[in-house]
Protein backbone atom coordinates (compact mmCIF):
# COMPACT_ATOMS: atom_id res chain seq x y z
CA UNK A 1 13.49 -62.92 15.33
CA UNK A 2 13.65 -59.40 16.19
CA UNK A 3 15.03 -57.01 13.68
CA UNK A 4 17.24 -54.11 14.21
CA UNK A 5 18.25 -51.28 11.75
CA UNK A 6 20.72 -48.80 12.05
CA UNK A 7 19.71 -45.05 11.25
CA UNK A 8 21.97 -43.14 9.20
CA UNK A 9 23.35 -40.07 10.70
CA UNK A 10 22.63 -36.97 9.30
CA UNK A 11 25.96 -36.00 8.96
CA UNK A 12 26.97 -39.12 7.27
CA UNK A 13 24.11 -38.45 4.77
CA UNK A 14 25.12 -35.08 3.60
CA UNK A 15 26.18 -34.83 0.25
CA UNK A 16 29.26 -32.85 1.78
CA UNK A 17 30.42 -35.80 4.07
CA UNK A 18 31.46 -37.88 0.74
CA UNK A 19 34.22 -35.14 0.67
CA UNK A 20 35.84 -35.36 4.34
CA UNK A 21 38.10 -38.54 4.04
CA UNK A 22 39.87 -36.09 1.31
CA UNK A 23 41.23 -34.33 3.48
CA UNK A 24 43.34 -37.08 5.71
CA UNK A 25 44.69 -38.61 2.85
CA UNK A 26 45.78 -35.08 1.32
CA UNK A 27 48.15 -34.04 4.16
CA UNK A 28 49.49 -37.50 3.92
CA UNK A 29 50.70 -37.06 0.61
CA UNK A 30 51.66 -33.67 1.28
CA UNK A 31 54.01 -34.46 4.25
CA UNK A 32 55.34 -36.98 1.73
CA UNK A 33 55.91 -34.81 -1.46
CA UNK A 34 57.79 -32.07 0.81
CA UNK A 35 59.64 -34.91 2.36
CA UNK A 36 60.88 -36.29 -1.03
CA UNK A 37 61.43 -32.80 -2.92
CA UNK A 38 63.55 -31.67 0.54
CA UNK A 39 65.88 -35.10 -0.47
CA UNK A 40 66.04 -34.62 -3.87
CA UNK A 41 67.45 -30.98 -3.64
CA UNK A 42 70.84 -32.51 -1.67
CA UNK A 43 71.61 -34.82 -4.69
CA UNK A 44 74.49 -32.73 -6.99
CA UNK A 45 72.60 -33.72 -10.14
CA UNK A 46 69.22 -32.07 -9.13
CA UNK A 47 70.84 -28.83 -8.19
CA UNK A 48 72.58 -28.70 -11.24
CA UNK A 49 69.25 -29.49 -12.61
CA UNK A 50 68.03 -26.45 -11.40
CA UNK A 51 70.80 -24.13 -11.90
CA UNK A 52 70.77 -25.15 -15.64
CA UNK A 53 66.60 -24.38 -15.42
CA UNK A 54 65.88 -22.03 -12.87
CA UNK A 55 61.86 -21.96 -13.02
CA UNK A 56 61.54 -19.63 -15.85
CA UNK A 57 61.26 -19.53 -19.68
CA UNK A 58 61.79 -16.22 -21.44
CA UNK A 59 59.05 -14.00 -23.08
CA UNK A 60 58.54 -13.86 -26.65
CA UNK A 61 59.36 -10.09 -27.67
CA UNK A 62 56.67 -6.88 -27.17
CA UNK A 63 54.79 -8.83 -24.76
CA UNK A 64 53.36 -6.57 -22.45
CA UNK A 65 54.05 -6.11 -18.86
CA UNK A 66 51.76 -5.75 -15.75
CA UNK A 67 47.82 -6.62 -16.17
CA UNK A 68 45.35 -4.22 -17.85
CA UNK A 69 42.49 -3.08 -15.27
CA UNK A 70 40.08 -5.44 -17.49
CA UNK A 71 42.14 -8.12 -16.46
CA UNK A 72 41.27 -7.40 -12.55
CA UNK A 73 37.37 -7.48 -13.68
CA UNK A 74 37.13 -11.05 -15.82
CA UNK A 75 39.54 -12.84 -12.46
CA UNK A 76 36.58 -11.30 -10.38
CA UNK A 77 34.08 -12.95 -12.74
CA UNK A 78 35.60 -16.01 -13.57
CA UNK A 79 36.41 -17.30 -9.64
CA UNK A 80 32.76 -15.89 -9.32
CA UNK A 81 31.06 -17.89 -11.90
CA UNK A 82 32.93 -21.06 -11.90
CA UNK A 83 33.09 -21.51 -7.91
CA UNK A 84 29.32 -21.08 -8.90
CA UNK A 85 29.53 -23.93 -11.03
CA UNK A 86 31.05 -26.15 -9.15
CA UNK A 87 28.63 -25.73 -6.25
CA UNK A 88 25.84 -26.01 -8.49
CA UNK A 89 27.41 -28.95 -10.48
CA UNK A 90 27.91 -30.88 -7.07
CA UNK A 91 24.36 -30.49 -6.65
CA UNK A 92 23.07 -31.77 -9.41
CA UNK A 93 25.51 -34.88 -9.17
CA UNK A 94 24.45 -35.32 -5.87
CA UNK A 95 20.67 -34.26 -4.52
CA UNK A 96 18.29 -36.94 -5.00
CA UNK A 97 15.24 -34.96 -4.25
CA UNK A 98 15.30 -31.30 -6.13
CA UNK A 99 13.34 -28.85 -4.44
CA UNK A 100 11.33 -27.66 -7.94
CA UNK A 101 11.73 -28.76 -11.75
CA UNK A 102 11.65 -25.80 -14.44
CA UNK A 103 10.62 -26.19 -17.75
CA UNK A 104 11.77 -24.27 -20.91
CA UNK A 105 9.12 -21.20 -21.98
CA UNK A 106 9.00 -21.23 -25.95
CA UNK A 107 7.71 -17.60 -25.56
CA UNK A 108 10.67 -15.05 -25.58
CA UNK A 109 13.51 -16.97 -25.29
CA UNK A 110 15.69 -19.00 -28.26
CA UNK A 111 14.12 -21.31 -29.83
CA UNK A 112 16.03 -25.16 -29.93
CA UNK A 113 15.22 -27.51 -32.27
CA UNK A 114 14.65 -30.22 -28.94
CA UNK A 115 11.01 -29.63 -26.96
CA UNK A 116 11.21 -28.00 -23.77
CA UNK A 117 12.44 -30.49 -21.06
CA UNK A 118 11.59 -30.75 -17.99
CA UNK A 119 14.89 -30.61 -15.67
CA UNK A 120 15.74 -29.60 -12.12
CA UNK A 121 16.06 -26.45 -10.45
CA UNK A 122 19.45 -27.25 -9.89
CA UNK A 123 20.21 -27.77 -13.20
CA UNK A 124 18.89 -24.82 -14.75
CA UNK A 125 20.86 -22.78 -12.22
CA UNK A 126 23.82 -24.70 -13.42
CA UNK A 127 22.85 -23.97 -17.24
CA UNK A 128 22.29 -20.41 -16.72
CA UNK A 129 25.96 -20.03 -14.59
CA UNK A 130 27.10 -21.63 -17.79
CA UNK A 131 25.81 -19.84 -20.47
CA UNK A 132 27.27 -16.47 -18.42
CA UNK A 133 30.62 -17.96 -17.72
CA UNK A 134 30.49 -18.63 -21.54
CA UNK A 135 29.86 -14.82 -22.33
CA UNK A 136 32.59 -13.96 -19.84
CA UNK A 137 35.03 -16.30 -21.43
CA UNK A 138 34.29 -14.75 -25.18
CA UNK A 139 35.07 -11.42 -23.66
CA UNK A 140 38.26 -12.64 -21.90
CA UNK A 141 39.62 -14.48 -25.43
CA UNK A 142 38.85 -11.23 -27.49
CA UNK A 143 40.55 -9.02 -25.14
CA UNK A 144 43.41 -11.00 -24.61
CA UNK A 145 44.51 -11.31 -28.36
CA UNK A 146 43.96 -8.42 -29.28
CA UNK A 147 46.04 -6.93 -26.04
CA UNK A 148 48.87 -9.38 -26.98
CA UNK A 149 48.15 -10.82 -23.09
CA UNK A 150 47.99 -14.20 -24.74
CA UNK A 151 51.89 -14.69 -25.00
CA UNK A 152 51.76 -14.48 -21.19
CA UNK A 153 49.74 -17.20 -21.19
CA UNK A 154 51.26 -19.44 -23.84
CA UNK A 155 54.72 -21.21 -24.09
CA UNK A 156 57.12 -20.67 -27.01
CA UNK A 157 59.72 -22.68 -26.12
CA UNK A 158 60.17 -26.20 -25.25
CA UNK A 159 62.62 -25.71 -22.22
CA UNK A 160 59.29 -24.65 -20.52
CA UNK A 161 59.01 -27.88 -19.02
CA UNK A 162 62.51 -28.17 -17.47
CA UNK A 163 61.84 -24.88 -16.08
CA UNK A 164 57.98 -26.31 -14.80
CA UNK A 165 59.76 -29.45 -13.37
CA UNK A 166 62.77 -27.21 -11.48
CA UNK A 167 59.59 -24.78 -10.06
CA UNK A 168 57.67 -27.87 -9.33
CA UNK A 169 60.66 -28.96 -7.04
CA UNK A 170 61.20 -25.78 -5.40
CA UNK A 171 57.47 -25.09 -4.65
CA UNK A 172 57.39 -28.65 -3.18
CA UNK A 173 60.41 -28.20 -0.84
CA UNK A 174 58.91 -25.33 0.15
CA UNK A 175 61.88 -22.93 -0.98
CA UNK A 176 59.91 -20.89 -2.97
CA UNK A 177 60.47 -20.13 -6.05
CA UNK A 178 62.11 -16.46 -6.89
CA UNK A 179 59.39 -14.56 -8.93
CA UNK A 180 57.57 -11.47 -10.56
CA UNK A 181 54.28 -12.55 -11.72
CA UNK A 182 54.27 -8.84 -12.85
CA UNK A 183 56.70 -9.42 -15.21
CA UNK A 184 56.69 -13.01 -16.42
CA UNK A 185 55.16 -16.10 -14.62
CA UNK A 186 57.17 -19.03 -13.78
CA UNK A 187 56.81 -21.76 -16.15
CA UNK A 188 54.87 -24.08 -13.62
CA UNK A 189 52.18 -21.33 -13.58
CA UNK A 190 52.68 -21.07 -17.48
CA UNK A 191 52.01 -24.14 -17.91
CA UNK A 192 48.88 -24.06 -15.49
CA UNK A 193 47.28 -21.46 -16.76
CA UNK A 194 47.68 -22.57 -20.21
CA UNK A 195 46.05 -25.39 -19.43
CA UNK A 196 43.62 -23.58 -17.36
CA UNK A 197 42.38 -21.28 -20.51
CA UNK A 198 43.15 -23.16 -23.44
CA UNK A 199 42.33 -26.73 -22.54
CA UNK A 200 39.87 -27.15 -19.71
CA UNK A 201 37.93 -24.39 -20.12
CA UNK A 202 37.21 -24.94 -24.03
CA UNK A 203 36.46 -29.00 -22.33
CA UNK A 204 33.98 -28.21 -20.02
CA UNK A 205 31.83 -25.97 -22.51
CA UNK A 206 32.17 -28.70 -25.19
CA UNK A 207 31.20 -31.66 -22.73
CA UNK A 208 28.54 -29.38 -20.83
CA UNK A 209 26.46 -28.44 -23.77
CA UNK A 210 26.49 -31.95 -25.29
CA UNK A 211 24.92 -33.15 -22.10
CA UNK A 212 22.20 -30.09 -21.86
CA UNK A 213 18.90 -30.18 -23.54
CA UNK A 214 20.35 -27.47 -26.02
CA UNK A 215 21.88 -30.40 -28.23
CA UNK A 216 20.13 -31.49 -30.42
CA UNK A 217 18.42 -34.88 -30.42
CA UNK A 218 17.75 -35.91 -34.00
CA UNK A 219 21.02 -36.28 -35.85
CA UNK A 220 22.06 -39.25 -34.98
CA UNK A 221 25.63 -38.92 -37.13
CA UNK A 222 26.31 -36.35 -34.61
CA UNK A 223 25.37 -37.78 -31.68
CA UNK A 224 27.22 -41.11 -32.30
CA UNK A 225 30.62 -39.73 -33.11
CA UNK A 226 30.17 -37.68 -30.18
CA UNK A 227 28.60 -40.19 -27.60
CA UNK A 228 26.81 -38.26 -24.17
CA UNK A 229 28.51 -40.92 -22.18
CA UNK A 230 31.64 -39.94 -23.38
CA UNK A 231 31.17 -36.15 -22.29
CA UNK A 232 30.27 -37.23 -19.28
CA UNK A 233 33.26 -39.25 -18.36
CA UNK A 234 34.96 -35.89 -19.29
CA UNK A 235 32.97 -33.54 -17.77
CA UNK A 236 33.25 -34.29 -14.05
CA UNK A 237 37.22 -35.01 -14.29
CA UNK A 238 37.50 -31.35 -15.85
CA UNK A 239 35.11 -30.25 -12.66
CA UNK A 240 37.67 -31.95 -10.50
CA UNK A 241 40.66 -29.98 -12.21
CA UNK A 242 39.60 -26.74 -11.45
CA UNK A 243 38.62 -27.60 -8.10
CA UNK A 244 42.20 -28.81 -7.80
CA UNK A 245 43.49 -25.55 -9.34
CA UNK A 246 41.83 -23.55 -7.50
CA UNK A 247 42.76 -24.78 -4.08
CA UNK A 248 46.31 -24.83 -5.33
CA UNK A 249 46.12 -21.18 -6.69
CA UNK A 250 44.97 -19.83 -3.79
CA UNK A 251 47.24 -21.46 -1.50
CA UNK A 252 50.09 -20.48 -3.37
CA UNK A 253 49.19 -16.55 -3.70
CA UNK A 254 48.50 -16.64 0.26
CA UNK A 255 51.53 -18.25 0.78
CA UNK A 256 54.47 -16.62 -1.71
CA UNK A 257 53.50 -12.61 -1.31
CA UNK A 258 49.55 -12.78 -0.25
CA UNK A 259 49.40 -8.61 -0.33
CA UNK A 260 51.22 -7.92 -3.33
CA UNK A 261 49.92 -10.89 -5.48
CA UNK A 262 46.17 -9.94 -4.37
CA UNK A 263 47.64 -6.50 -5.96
CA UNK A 264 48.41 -8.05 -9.24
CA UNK A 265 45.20 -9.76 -9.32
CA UNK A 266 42.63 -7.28 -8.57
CA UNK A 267 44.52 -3.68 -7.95
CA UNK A 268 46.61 -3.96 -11.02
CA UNK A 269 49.51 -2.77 -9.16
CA UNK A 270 52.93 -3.74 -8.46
CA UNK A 271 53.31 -3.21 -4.65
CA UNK A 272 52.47 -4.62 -1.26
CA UNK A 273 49.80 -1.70 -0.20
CA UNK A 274 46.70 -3.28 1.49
CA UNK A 275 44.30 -2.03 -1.58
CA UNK A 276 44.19 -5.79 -3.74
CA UNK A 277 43.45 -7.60 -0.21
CA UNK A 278 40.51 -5.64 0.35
CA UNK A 279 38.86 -5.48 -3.19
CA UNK A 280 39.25 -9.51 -2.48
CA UNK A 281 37.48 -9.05 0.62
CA UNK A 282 35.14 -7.50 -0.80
CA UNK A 283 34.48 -9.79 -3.71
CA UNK A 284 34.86 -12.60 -1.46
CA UNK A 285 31.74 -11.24 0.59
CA UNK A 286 29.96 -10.84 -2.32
CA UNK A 287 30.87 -15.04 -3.63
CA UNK A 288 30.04 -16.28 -0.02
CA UNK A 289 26.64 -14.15 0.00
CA UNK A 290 25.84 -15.75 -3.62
CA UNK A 291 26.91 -18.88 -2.55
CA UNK A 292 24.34 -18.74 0.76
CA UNK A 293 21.75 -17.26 -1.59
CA UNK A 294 21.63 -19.75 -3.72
CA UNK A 295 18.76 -21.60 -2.75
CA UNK A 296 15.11 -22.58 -4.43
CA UNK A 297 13.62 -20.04 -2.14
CA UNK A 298 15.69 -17.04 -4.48
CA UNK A 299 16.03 -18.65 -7.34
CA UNK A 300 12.69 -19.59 -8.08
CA UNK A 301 11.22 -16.33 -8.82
CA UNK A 302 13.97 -15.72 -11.07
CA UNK A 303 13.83 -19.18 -12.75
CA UNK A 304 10.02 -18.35 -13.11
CA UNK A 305 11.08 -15.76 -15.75
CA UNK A 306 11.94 -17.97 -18.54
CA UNK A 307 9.70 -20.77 -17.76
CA UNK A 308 7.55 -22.76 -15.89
CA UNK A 309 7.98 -23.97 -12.16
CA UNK A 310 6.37 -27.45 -10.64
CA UNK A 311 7.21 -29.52 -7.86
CA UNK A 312 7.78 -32.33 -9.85
């Protein structure tokens, strides 16, 4: 008998395809979410609902207003660095054959109690996002309590989740929500970027370094109350929130007051001038060209500084 194969398509065989049938399935559930939160605002008991809880919990007293010009700087660096880890996460979930391996120098760098280990190029680009997203994120907690920025970021009250259900409601209608991020975030964002700072962040360092070669390998106490299978089951989930946050995030500041909350975010100013949209431009550029950059071709030389390049 003659036998026949089929050839898969290069499209169909790019790690990026996994991700189209998303997409379908997403605006079916949106159509069906506005649908249902559109209903729900007719019934008498929901709108009293939401005239009891509005969308908003107060702010504890001398918490500051507006956002420090600091505060424009670490947004830059954070939707730099973790879009950065995401991309280079995916890869290393994902490509089968790395382009070069890297192994740990012993000369000049910090010394870990494992031997150097050979891992992929991908990986150590992944490791060294990590380690500056880390640094970032020590900057960002120090500045924030000692600003007082953290009681915009933290809820006080329990009636915050009324409020985050009544927001969640409106946003999903598509009535939007009245706001002034400026002044006090609605308790959906609270809420988010509570979790955001405080939870998922703090998870992905923890489960990241006990799955790098920086943990160490001998105590085995250690390493069986905290399993490596168990931060990975955590690991990619927490990859998968912020990739959800993010999309949400910047749908929502394009679509309730693009100019002026681009303004809040990188101008530090309360208006609707045309200044915030183009620092984003600008640091959009900047992601896209890292993003395009990031390839063994650039990052070899520069992974060739702290250790040792093969092919495999």
């Amino acid at each position: 008998m003659k036998s026949t194969s089929t050839k898969a398509s290069p499209i169909t065989t790019n790690r990026w395809f996994k991700l189209v049938w998303i997409i379908p399935v997403a605006l079916g559930l949106l159509l069906a979410v506005v649908l249902i939160a559109q209903w729900l605002r007719q019934l008498p008991a929901v709108q009293s609902f939401m005239t009891d809880f509005p969308g908003e919990s107060h702010l504890s007293e001398g918490a500051p207003v507006g956002f420090p010009a600091w505060l424009g700087w670490q947004h830059f660096l954070n939707s730099f660095f973790i879009l950065l880890i995401i991309r280079s996460g995916w890869m290393v979930r994902t490509n089968q054959r790395p382009g070069a391996y890297w192994t740990r120098n012993n000369k000049g760098v910090i010394r870990t109690k494992n031997p150097p280990t050979k891992i992929s190029l991908d990986l150590w680009f992944h490791h060294s996002l990590d380690a500056l997203w880390v640094l970032s994120g020590i900057v960002f907690y120090v500045l924030i309590f000692t600003t007082g920025q953290w009681m915009r970021l933290v809820p006080t009250s329990w009636d915050v989740f009324p409020n985050a259900l009544s927001t969640a409601i409106q946003y999903a209608s598509l009535n939007w929500p009245t706001e002034n991020g400026w002044v006090n975030y609605n308790s959906l964002q609270l809420l988010a970027y509570f979790t955001t700072v405080f939870i998922a962040a703090p998870l992905a360092v923890i489960t990241g370094i006990r799955t790098s070669g920086a943990w160490p390998a001998k105590p085995k106490k250690l390493n069986k109350l905290y399993p490596i299978e168990v931060a990975r089951a955590i690991h990619y989930p927490v990859m998968l929130y912020f990739v959800l946050f993010i999309i949400v995030h910047v749908t929502l500041v394009v679509a309730t007051g693009a100019l002026r909350n681009l303004n809040h975010m990188y101008a530090v100013r309360d208006d609707t001038s045309w200044v915030g949209f183009w620092i984003f431009a600008a640091s959009l550029v900047i992601m896209i060209a890292v993003w395009i950059a990031a390839q063994p071709l650039f990052l070899r030389p520069i992974a060739a500084l702290t250790g040792k390049l093969s092919r495999r």
